[in-house]
PDB file of N, CA and C in Angstrom:
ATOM      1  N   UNK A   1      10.190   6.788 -15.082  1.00  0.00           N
ATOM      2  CA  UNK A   1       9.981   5.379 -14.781  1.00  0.00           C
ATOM      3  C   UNK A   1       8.481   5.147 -14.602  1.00  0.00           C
ATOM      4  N   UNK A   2       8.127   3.929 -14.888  1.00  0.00           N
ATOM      5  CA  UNK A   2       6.127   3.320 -15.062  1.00  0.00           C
ATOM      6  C   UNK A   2       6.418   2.570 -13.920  1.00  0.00           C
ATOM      7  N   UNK A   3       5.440   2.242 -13.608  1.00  0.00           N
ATOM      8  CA  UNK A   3       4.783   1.776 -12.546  1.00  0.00           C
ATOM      9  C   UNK A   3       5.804  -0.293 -12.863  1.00  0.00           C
ATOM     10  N   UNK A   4       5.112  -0.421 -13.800  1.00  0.00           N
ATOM     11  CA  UNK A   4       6.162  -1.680 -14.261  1.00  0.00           C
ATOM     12  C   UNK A   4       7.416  -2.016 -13.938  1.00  0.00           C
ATOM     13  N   UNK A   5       8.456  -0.702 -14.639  1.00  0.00           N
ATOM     14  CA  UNK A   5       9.990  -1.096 -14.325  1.00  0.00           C
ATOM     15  C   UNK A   5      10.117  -0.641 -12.547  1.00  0.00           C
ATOM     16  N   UNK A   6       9.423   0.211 -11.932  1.00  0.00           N
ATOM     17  CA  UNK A   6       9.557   0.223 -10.686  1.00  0.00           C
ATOM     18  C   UNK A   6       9.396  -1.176  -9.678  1.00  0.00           C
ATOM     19  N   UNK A   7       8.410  -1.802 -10.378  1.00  0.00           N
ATOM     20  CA  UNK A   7       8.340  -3.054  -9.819  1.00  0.00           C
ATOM     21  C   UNK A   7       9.322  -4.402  -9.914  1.00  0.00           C
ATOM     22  N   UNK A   8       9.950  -3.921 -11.212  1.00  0.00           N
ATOM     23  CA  UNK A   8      11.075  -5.010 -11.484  1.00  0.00           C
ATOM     24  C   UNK A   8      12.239  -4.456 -11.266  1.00  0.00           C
ATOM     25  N   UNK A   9      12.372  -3.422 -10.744  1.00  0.00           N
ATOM     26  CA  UNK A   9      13.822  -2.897 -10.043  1.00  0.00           C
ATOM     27  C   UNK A   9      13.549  -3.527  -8.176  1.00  0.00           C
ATOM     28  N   UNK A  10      12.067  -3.214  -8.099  1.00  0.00           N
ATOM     29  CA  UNK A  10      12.115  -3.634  -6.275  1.00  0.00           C
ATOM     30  C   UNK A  10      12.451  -4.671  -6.606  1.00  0.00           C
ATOM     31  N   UNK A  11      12.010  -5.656  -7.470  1.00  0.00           N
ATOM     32  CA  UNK A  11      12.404  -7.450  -7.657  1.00  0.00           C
ATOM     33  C   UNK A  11      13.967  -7.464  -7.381  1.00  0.00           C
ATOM     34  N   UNK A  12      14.661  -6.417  -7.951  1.00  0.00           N
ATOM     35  CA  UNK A  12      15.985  -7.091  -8.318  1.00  0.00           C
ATOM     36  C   UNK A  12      16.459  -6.484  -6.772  1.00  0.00           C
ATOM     37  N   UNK A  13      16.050  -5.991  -6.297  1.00  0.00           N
ATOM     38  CA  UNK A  13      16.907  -5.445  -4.326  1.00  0.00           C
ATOM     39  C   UNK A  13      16.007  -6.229  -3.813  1.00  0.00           C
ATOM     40  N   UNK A  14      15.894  -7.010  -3.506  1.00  0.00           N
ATOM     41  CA  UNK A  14      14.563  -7.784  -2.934  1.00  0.00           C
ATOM     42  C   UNK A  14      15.416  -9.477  -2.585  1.00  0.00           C
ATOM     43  N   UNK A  15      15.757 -10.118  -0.949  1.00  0.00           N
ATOM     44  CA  UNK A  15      16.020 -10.743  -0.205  1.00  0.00           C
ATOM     45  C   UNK A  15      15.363 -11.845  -1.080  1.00  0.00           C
ATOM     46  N   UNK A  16      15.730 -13.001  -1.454  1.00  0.00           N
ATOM     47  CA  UNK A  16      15.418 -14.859  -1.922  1.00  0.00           C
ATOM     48  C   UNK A  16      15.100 -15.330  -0.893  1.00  0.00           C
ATOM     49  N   UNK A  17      14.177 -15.998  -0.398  1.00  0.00           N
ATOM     50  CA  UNK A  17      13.309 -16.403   0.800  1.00  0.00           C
ATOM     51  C   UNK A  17      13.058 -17.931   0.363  1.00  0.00           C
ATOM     52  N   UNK A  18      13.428 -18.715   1.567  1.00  0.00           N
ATOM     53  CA  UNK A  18      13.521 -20.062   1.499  1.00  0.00           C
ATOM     54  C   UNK A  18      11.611 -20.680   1.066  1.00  0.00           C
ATOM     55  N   UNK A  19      10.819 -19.846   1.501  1.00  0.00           N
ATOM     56  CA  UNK A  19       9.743 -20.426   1.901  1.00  0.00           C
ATOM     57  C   UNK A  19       8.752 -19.336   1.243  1.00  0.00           C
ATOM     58  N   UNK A  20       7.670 -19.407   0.427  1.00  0.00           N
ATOM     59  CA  UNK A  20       6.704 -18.233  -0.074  1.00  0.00           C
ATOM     60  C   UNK A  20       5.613 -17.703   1.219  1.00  0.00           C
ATOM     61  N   UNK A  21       5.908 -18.354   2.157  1.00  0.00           N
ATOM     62  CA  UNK A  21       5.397 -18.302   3.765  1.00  0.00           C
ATOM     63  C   UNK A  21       5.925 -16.756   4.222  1.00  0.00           C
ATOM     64  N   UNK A  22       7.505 -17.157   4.152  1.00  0.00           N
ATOM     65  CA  UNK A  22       8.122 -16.209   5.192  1.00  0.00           C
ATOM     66  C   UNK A  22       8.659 -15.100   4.069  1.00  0.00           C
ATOM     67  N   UNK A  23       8.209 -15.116   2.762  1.00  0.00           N
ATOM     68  CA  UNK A  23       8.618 -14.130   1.363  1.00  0.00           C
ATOM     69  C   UNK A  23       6.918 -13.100   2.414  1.00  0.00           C
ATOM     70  N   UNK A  24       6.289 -13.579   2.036  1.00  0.00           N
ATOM     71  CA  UNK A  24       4.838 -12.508   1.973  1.00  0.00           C
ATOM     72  C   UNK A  24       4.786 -12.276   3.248  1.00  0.00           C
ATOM     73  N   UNK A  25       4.971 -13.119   4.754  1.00  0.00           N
ATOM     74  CA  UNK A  25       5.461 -12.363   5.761  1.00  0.00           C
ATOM     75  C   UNK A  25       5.935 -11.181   6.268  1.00  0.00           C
ATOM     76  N   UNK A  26       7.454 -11.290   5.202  1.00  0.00           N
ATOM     77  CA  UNK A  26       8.017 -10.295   5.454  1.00  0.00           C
ATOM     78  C   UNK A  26       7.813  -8.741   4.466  1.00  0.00           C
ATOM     79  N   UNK A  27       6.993  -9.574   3.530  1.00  0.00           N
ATOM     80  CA  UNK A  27       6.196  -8.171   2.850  1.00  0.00           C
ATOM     81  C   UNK A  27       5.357  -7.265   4.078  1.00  0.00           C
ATOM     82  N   UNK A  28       4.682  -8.386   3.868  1.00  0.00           N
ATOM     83  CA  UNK A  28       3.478  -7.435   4.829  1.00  0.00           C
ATOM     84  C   UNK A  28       3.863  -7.334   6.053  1.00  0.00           C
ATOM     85  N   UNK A  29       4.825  -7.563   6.937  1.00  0.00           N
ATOM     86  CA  UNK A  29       4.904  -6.862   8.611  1.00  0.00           C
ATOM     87  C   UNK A  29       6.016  -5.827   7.756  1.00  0.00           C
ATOM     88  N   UNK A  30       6.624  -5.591   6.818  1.00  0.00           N
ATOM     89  CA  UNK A  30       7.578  -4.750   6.084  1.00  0.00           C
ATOM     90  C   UNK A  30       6.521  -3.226   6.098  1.00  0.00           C
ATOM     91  N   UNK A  31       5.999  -3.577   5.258  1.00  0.00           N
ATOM     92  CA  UNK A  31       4.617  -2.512   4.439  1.00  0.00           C
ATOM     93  C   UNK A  31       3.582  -1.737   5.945  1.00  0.00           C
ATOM     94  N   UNK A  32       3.669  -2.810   6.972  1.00  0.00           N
ATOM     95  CA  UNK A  32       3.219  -1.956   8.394  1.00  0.00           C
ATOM     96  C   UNK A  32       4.435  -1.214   8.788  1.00  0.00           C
ATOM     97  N   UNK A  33       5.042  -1.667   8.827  1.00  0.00           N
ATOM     98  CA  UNK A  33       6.559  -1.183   9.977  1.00  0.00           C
ATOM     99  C   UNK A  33       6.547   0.294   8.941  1.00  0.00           C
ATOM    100  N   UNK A  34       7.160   0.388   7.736  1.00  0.00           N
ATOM    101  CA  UNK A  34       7.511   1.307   6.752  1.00  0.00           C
ATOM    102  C   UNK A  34       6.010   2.263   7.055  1.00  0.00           C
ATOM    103  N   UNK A  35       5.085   2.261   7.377  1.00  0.00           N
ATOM    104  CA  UNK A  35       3.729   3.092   7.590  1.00  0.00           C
ATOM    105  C   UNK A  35       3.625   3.438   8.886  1.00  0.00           C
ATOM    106  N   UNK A  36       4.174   2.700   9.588  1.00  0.00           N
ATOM    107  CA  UNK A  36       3.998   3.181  11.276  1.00  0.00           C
ATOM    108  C   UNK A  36       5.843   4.300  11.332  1.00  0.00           C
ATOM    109  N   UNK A  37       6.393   4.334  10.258  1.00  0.00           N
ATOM    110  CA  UNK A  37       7.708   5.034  10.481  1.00  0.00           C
ATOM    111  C   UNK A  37       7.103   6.257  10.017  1.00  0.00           C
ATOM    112  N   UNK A  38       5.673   6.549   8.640  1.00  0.00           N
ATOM    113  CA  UNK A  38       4.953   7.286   8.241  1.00  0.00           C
ATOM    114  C   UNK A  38       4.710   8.310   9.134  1.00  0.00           C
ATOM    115  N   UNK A  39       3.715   7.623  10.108  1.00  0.00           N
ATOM    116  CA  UNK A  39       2.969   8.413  10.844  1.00  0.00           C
ATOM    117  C   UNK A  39       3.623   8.489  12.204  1.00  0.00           C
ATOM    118  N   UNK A  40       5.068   7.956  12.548  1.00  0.00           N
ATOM    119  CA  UNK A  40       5.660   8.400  13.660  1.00  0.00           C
ATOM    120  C   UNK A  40       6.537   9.893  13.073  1.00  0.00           C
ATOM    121  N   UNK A  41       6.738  10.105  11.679  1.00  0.00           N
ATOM    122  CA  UNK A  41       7.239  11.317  11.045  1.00  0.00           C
ATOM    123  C   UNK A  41       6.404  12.582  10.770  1.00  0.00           C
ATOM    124  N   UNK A  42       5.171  12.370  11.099  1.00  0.00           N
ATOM    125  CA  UNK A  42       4.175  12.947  10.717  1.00  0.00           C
ATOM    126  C   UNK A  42       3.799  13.613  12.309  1.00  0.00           C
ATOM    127  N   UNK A  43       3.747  12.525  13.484  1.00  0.00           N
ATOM    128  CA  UNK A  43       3.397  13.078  14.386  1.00  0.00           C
ATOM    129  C   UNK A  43       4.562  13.639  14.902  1.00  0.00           C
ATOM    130  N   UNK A  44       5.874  13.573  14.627  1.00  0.00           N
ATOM    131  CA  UNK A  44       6.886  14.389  15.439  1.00  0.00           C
ATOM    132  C   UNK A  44       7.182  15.543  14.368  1.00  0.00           C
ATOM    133  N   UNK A  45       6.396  15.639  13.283  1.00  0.00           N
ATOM    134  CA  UNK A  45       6.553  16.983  12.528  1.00  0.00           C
ATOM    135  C   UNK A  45       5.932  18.163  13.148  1.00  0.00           C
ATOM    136  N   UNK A  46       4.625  17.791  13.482  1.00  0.00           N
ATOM    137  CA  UNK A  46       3.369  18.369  13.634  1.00  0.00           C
ATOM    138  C   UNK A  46       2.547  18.267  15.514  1.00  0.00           C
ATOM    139  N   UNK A  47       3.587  17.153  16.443  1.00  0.00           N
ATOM    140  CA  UNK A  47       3.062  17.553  17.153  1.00  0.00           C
ATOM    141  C   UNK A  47       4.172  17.963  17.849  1.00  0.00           C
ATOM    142  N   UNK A  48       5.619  17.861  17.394  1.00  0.00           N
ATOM    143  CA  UNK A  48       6.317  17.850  18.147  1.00  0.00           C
ATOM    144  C   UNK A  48       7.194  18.942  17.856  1.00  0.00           C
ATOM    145  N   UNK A  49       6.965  19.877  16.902  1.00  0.00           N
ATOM    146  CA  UNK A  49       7.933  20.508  16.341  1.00  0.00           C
ATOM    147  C   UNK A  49       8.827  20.346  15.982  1.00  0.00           C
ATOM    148  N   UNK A  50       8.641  18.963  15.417  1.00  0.00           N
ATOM    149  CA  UNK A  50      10.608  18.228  14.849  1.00  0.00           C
ATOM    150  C   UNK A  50      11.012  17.824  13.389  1.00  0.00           C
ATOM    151  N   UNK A  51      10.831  18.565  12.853  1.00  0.00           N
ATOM    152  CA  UNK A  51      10.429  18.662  11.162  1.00  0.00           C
ATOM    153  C   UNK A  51      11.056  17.245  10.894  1.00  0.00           C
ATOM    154  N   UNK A  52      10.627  16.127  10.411  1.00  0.00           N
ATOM    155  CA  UNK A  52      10.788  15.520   9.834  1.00  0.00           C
ATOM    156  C   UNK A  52      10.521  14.792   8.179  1.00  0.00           C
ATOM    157  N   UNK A  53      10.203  16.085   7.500  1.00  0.00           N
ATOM    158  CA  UNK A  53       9.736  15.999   6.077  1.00  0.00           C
ATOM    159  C   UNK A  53      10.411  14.851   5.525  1.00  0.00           C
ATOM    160  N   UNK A  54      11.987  14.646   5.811  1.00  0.00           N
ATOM    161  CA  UNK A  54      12.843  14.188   4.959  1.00  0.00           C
ATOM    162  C   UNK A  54      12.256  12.953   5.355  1.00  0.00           C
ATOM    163  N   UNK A  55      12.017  12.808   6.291  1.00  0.00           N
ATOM    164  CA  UNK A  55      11.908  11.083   6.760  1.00  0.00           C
ATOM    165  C   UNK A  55      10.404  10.482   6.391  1.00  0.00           C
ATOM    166  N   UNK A  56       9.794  11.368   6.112  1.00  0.00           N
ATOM    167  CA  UNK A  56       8.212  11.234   5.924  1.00  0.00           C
ATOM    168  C   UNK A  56       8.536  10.619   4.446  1.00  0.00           C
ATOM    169  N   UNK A  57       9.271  11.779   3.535  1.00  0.00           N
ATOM    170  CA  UNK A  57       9.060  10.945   1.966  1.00  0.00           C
ATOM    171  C   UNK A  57      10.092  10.092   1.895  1.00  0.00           C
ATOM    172  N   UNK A  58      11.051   9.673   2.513  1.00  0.00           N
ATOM    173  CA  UNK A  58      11.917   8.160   2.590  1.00  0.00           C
ATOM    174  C   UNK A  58      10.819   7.036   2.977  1.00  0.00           C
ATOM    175  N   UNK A  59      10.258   7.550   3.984  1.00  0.00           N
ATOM    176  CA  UNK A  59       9.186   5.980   4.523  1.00  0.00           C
ATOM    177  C   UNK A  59       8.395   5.480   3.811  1.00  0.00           C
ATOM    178  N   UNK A  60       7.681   6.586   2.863  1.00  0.00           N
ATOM    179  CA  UNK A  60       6.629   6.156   1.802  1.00  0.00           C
ATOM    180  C   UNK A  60       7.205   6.106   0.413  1.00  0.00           C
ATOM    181  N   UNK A  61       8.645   6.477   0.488  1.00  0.00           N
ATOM    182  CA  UNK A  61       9.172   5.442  -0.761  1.00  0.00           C
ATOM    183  C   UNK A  61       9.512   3.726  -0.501  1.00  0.00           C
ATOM    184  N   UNK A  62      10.235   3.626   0.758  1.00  0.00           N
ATOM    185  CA  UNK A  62       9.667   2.132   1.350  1.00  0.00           C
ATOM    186  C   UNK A  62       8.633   1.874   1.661  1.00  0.00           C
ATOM    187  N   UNK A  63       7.332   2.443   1.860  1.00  0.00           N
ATOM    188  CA  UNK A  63       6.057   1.618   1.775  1.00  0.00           C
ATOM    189  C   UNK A  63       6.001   1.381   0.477  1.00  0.00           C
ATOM    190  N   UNK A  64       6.242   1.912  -0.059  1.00  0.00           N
ATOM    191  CA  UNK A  64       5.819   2.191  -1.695  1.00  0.00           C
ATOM    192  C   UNK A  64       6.613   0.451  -2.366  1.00  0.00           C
ATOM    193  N   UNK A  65       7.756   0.679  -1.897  1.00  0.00           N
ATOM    194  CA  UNK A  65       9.005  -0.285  -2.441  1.00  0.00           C
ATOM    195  C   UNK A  65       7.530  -2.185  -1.548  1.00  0.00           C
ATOM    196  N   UNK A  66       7.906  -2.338   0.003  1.00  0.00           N
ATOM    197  CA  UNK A  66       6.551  -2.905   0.031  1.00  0.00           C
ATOM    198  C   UNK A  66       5.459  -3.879  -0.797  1.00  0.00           C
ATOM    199  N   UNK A  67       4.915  -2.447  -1.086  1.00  0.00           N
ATOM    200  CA  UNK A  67       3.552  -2.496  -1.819  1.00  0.00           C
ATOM    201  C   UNK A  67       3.784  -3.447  -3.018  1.00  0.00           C
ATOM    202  N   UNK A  68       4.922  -2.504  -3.828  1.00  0.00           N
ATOM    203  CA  UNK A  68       5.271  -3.378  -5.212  1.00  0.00           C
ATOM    204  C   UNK A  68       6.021  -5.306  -5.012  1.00  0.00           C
ATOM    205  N   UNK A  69       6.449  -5.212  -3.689  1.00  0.00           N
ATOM    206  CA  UNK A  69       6.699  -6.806  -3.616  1.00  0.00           C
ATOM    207  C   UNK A  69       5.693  -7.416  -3.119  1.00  0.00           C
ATOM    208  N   UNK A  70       4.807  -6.686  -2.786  1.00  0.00           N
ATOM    209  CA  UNK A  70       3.090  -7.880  -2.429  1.00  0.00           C
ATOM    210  C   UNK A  70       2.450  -8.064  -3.777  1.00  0.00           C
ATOM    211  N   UNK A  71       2.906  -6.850  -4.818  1.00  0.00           N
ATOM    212  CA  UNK A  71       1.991  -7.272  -5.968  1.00  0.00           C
ATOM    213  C   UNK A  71       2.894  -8.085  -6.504  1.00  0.00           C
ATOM    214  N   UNK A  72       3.993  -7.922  -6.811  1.00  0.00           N
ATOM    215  CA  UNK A  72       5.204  -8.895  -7.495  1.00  0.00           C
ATOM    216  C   UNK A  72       4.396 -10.936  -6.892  1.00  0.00           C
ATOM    217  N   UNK A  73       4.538 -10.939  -5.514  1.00  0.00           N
ATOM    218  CA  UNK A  73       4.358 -11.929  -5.264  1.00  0.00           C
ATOM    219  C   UNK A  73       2.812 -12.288  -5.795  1.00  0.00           C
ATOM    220  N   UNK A  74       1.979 -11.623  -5.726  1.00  0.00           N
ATOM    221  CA  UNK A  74       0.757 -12.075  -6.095  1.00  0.00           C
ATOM    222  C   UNK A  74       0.454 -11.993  -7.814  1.00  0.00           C
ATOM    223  N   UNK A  75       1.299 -11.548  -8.540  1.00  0.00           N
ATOM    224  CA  UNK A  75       1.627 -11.387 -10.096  1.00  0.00           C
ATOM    225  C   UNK A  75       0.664 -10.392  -9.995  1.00  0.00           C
ATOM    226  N   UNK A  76       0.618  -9.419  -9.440  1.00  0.00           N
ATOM    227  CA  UNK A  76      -0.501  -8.313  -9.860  1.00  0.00           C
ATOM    228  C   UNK A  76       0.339  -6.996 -10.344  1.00  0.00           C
ATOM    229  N   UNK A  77      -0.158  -6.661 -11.096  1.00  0.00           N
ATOM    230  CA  UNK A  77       0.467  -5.393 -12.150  1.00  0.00           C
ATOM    231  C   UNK A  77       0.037  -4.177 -11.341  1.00  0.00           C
ATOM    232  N   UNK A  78       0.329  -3.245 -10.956  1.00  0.00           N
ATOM    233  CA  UNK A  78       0.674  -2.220  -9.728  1.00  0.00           C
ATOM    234  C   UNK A  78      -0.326  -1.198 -10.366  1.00  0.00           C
ATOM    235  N   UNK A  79      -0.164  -0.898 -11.794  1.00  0.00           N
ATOM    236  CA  UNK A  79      -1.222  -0.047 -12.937  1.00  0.00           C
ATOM    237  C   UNK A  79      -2.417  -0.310 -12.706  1.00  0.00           C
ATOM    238  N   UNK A  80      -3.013  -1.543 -12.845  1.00  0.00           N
ATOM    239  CA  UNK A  80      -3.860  -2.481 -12.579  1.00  0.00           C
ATOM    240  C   UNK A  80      -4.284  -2.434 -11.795  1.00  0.00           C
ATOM    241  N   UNK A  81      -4.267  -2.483 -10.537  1.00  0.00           N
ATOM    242  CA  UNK A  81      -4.058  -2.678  -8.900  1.00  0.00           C
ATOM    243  C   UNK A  81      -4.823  -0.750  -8.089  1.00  0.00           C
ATOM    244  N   UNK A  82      -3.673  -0.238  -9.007  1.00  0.00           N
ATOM    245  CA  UNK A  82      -4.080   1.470  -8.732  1.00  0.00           C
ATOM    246  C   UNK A  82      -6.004   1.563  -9.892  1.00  0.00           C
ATOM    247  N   UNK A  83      -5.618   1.401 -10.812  1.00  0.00           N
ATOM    248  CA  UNK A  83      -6.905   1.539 -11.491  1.00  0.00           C
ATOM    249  C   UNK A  83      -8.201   1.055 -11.012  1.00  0.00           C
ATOM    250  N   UNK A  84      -8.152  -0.416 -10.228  1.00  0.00           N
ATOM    251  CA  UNK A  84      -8.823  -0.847  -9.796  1.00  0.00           C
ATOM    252  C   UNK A  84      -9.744   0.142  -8.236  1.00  0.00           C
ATOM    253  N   UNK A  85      -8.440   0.713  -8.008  1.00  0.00           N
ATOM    254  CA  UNK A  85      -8.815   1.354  -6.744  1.00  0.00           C
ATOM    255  C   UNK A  85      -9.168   2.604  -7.246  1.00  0.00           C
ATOM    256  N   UNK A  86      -9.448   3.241  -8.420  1.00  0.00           N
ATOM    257  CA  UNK A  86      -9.640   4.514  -8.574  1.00  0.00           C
ATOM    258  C   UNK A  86     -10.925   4.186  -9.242  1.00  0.00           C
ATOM    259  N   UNK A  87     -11.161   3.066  -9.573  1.00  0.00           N
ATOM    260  CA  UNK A  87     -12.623   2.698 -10.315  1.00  0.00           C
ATOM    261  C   UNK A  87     -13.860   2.884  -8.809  1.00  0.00           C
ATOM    262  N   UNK A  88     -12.751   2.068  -7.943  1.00  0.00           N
ATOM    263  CA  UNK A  88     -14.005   1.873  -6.567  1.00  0.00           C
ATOM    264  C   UNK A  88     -14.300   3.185  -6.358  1.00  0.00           C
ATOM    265  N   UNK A  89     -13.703   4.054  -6.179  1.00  0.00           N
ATOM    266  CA  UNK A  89     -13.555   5.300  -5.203  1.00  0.00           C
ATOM    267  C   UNK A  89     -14.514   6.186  -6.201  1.00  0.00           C
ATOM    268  N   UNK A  90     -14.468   6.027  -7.498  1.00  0.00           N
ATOM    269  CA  UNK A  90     -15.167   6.702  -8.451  1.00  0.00           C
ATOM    270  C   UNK A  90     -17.233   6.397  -7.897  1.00  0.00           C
ATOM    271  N   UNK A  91     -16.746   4.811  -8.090  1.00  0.00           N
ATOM    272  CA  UNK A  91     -18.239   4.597  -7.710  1.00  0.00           C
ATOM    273  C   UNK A  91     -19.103   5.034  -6.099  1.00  0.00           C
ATOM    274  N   UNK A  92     -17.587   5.105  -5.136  1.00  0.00           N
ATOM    275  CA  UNK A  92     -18.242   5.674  -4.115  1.00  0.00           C
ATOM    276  C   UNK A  92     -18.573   6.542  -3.730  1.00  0.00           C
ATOM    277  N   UNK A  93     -17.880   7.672  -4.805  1.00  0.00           N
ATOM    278  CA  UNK A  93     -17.925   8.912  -4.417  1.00  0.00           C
ATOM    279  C   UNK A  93     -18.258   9.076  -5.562  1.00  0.00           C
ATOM    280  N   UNK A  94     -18.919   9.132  -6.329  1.00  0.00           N
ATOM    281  CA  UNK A  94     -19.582   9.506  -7.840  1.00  0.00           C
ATOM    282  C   UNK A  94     -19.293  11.420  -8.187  1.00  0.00           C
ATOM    283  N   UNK A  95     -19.470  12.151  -6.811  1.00  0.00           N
ATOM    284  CA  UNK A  95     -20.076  13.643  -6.969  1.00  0.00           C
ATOM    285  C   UNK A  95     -18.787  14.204  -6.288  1.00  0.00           C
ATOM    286  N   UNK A  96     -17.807  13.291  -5.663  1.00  0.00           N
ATOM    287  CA  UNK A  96     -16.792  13.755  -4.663  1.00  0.00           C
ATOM    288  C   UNK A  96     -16.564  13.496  -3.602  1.00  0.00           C
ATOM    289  N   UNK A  97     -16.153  13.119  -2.527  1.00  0.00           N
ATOM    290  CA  UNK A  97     -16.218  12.891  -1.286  1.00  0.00           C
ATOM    291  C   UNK A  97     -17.332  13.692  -0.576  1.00  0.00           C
ATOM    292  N   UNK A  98     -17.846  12.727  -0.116  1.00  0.00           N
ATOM    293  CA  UNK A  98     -19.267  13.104   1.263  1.00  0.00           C
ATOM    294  C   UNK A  98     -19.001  12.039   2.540  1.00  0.00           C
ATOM    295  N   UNK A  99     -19.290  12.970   3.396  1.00  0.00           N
ATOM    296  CA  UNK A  99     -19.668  12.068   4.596  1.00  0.00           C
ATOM    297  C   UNK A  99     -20.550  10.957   4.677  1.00  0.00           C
ATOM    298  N   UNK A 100     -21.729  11.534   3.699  1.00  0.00           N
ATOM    299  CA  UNK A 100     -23.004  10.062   3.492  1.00  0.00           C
ATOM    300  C   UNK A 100     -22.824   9.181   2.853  1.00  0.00           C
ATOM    301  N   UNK A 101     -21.602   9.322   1.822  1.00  0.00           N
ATOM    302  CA  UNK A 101     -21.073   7.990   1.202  1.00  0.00           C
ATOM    303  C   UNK A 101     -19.811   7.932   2.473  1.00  0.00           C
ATOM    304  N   UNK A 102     -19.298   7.996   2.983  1.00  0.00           N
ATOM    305  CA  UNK A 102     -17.970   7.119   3.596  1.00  0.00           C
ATOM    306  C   UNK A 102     -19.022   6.283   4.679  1.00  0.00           C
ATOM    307  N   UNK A 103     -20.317   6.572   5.117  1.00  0.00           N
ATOM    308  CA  UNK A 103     -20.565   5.925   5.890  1.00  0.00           C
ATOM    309  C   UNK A 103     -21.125   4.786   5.350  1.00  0.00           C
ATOM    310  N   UNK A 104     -21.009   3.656   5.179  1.00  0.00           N
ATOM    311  CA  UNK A 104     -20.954   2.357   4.803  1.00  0.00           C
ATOM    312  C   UNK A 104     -20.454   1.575   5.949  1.00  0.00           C
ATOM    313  N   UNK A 105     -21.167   0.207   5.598  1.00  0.00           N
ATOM    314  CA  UNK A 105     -21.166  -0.822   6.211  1.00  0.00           C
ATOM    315  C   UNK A 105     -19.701  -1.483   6.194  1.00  0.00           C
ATOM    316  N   UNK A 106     -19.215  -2.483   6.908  1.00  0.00           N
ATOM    317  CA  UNK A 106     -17.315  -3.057   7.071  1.00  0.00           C
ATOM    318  C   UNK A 106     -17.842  -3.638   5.672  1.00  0.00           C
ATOM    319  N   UNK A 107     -16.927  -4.178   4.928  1.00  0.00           N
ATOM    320  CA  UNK A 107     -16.761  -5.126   3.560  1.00  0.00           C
ATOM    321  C   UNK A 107     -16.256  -6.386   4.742  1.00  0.00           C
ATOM    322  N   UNK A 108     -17.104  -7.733   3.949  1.00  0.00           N
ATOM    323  CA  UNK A 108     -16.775  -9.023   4.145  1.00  0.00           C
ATOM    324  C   UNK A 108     -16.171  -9.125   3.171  1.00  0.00           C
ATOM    325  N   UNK A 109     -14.490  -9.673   3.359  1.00  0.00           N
ATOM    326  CA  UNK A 109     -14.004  -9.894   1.951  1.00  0.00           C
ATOM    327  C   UNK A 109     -13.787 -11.155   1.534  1.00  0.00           C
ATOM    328  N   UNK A 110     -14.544 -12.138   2.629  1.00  0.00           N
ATOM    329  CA  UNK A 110     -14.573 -13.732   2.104  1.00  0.00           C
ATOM    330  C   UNK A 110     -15.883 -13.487   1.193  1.00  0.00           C
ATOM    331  N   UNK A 111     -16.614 -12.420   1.482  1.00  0.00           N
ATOM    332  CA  UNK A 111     -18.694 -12.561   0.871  1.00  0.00           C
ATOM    333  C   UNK A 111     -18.102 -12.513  -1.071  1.00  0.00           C
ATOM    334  N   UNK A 112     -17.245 -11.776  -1.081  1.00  0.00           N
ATOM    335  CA  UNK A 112     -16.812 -11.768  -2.741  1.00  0.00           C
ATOM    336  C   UNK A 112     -16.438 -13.210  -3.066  1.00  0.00           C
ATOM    337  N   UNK A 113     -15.237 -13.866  -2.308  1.00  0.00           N
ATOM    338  CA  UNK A 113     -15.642 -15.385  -2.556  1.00  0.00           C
ATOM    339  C   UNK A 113     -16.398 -16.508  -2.847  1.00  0.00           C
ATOM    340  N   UNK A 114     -17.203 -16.217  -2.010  1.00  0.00           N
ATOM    341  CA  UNK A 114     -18.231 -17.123  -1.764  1.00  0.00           C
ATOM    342  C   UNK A 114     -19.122 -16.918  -3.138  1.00  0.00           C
ATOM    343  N   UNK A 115     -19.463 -16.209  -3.231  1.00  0.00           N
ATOM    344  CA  UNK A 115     -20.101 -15.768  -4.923  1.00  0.00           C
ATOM    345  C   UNK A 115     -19.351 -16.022  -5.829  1.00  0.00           C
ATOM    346  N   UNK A 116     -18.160 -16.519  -5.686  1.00  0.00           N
ATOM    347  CA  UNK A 116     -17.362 -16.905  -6.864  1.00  0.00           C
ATOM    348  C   UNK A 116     -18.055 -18.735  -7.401  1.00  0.00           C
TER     349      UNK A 116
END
């Protein structure tokens, strides 16, 4: 399966929402909740001795599931979306990950606007 039909299978399990308000709402407090189940599986693997592997890769197939209905709603192509983020990371890290590149300044992400 591509990145595509994964996205139009989340479409088809995916709740009809009266309002495009309370549709992207429930994306995004969805896409936290499904990441905080992440790293509550992660810390009771590892600090707690409570193996929870199984539950670790269920949560980040629902973040994952998520992710693809924020791009669905915003018509953004998930291929697209990943490429974009592997272009940045290329330019930030040109040689590989360093400490002297992660240290950067916060991003204003209205300042990209405003230049529009």
């Amino acid at each position: 399966m591509n990145l595509k039909e994964y996205q139009e299978l989340c479409r088809k399990t995916a709740k009809k929402f009266e309002t495009r308000e309370k549709e992207i709402l429930t994306w995004g407090l969805g896409i936290t909740g499904e990441a905080g189940d992440v790293a509550s599986c992660i810390k009771k693997t590892f600090a707690h001795d409570n193996n929870q592997e199984a539950g670790i890769k269920e949560n980040i197939g629902d973040t994952l599931w998520y992710a693809a209905m924020i791009c669905n709603f915003f018509n953004w192509d998930m291929d697209n979306v990943l490429e974009e983020n592997i272009k940045k990371l290329e330019g930030r890290y040109p040689k590989g990950f360093t400490i002297e590149n992660a240290k950067r300044k916060m991003i204003d992400w209205n300042e990209n606007e405003l230049k529009k």
